[in-house]
Protein backbone atom coordinates (compact mmCIF):
# COMPACT_ATOMS: atom_id res chain seq x y z
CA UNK A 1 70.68 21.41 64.95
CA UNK A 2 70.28 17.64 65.21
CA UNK A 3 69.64 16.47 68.38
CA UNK A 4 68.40 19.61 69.89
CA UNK A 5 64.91 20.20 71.01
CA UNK A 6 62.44 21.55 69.06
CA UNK A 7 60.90 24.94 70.07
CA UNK A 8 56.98 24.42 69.88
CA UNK A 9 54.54 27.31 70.09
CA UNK A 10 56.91 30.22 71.01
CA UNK A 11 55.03 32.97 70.69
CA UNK A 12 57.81 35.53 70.12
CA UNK A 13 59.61 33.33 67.26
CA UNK A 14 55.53 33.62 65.61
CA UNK A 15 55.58 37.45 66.28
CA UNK A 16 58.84 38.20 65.23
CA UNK A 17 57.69 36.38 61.50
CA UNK A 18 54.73 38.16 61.27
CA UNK A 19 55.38 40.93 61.40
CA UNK A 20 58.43 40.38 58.47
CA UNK A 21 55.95 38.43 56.26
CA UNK A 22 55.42 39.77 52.88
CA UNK A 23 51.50 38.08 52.09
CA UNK A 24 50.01 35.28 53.52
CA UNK A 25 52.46 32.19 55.00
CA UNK A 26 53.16 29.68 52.00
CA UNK A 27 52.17 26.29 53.05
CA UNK A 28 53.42 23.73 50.94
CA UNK A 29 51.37 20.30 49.69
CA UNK A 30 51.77 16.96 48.24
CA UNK A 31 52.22 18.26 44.75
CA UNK A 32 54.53 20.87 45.98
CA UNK A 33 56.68 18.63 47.92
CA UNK A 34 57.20 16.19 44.69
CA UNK A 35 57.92 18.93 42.25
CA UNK A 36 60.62 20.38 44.45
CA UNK A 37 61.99 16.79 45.25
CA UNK A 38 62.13 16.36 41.24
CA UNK A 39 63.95 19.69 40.97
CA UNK A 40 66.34 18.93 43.94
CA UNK A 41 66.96 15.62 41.38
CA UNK A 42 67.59 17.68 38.40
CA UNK A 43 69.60 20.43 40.07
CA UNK A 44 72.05 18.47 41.56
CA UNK A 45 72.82 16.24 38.53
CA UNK A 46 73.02 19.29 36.08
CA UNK A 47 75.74 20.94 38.91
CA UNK A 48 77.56 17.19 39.72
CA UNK A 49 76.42 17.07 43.11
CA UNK A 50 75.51 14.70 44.99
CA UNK A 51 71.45 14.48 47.01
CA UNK A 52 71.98 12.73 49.40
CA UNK A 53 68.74 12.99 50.97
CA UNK A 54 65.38 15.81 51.39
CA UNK A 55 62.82 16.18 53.35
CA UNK A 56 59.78 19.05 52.90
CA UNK A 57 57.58 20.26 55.52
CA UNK A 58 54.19 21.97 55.10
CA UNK A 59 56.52 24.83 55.88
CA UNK A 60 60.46 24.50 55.13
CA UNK A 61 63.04 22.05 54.01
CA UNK A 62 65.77 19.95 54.55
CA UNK A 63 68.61 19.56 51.98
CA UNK A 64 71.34 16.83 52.79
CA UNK A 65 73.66 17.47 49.19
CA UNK A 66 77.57 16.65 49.03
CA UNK A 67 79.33 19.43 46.97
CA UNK A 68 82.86 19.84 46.02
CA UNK A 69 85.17 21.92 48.63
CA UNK A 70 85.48 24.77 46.15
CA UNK A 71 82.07 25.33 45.65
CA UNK A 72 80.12 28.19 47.37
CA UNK A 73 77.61 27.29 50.22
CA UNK A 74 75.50 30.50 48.93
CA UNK A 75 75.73 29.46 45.50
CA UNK A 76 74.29 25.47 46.31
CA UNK A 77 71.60 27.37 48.42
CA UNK A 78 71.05 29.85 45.78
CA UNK A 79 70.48 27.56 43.24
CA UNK A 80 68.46 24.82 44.78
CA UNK A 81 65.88 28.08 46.17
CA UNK A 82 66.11 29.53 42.02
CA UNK A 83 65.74 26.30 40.39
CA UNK A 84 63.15 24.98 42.96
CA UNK A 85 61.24 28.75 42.74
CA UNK A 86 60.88 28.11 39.07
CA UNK A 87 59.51 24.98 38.66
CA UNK A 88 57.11 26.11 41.61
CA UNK A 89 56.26 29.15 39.29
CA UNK A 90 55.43 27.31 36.56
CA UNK A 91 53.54 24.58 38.28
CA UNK A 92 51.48 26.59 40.62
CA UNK A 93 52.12 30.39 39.35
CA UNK A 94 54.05 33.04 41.41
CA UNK A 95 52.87 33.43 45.45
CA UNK A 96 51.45 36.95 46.36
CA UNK A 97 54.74 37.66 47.90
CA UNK A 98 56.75 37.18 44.51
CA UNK A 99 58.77 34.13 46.48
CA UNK A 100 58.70 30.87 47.62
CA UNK A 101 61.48 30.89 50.74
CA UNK A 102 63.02 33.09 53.16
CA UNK A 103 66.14 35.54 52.70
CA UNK A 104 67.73 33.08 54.25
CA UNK A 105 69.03 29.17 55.36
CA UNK A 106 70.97 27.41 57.58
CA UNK A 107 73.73 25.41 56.37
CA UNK A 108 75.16 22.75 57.82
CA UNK A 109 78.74 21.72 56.25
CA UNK A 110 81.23 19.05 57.54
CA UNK A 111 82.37 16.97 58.98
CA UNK A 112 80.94 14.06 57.20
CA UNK A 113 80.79 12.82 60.78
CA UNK A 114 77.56 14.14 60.87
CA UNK A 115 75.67 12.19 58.15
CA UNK A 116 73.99 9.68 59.86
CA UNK A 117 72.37 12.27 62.79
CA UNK A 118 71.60 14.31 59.98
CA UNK A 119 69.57 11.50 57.76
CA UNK A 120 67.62 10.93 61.17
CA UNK A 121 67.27 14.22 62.23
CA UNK A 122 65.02 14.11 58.36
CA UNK A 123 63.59 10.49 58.90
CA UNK A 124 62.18 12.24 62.28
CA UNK A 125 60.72 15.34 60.47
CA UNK A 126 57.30 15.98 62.03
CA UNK A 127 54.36 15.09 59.43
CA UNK A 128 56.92 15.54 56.71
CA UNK A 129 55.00 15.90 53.22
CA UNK A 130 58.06 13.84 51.25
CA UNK A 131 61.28 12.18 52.91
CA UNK A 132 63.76 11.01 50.42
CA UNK A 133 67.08 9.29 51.18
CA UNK A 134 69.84 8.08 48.27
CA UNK A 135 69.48 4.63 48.97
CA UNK A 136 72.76 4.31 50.85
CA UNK A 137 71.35 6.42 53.74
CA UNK A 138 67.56 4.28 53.66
């Protein structure tokens, strides 16, 4: 959550994921971080929504996207992991594992209250491989 601490080094947090790990940890890269910005892009134009800003980590990501009330929080979460999978697939072929991401995400949803700690909680992403902001939130 924005404007909590961040845990560092806890040592039961890195148990508890290794031992749930599929094959090696996927550490993204430069070339990973721009085609999944790209896709973010494409996604959320095809589906009329609206990126409002990203940020990937060597090791997760932040989606900021404005979505119409009827549409399923699962199904923007599904389809940004899918769609981003894909062109991952194609670009750099399938990981040992057979995915890209976690079962899961967090999703944070209203109240657009929340915007502006949530485009600094991404400008303040710790060595962040790609930040992108629409250019009302730069």
């Amino acid at each position: 959550m924005p404007g909590t601490p961040v845990l560092r080094n806890n040592a039961k947090l890195k148990e508890s994921a290794r031992r749930q790990i599929k094959g090696e940890p996927i550490l993204f890269n430069h070339e990973h971080a721009a085609a999944l910005l790209s896709q973010f892009h494409e996604t959320s134009a095809y589906r009329h929504w609206k990126l409002c800003g990203a940020a990937v980590m060597p090791n997760h990501v932040h989606v900021l996207i404005e979505v119409p009330d009827t549409e399923s929080l699962d199904r923007v979460s599904g389809n940004l992991k899918s769609y981003g999978s894909r062109r991952l697939n194609k670009a750099f072929g399938t990981p040992v594992s057979g995915t890209w991401w976690t079962s899961g995400c967090s999703v944070c949803c209203k109240p657009t209250e929340s915007v502006p700690s949530l485009i600094e909680y991404m400008k303040g992403q710790h060595n962040p491989l790609v930040v992108w902001l629409a250019p009302e939130f730069e």
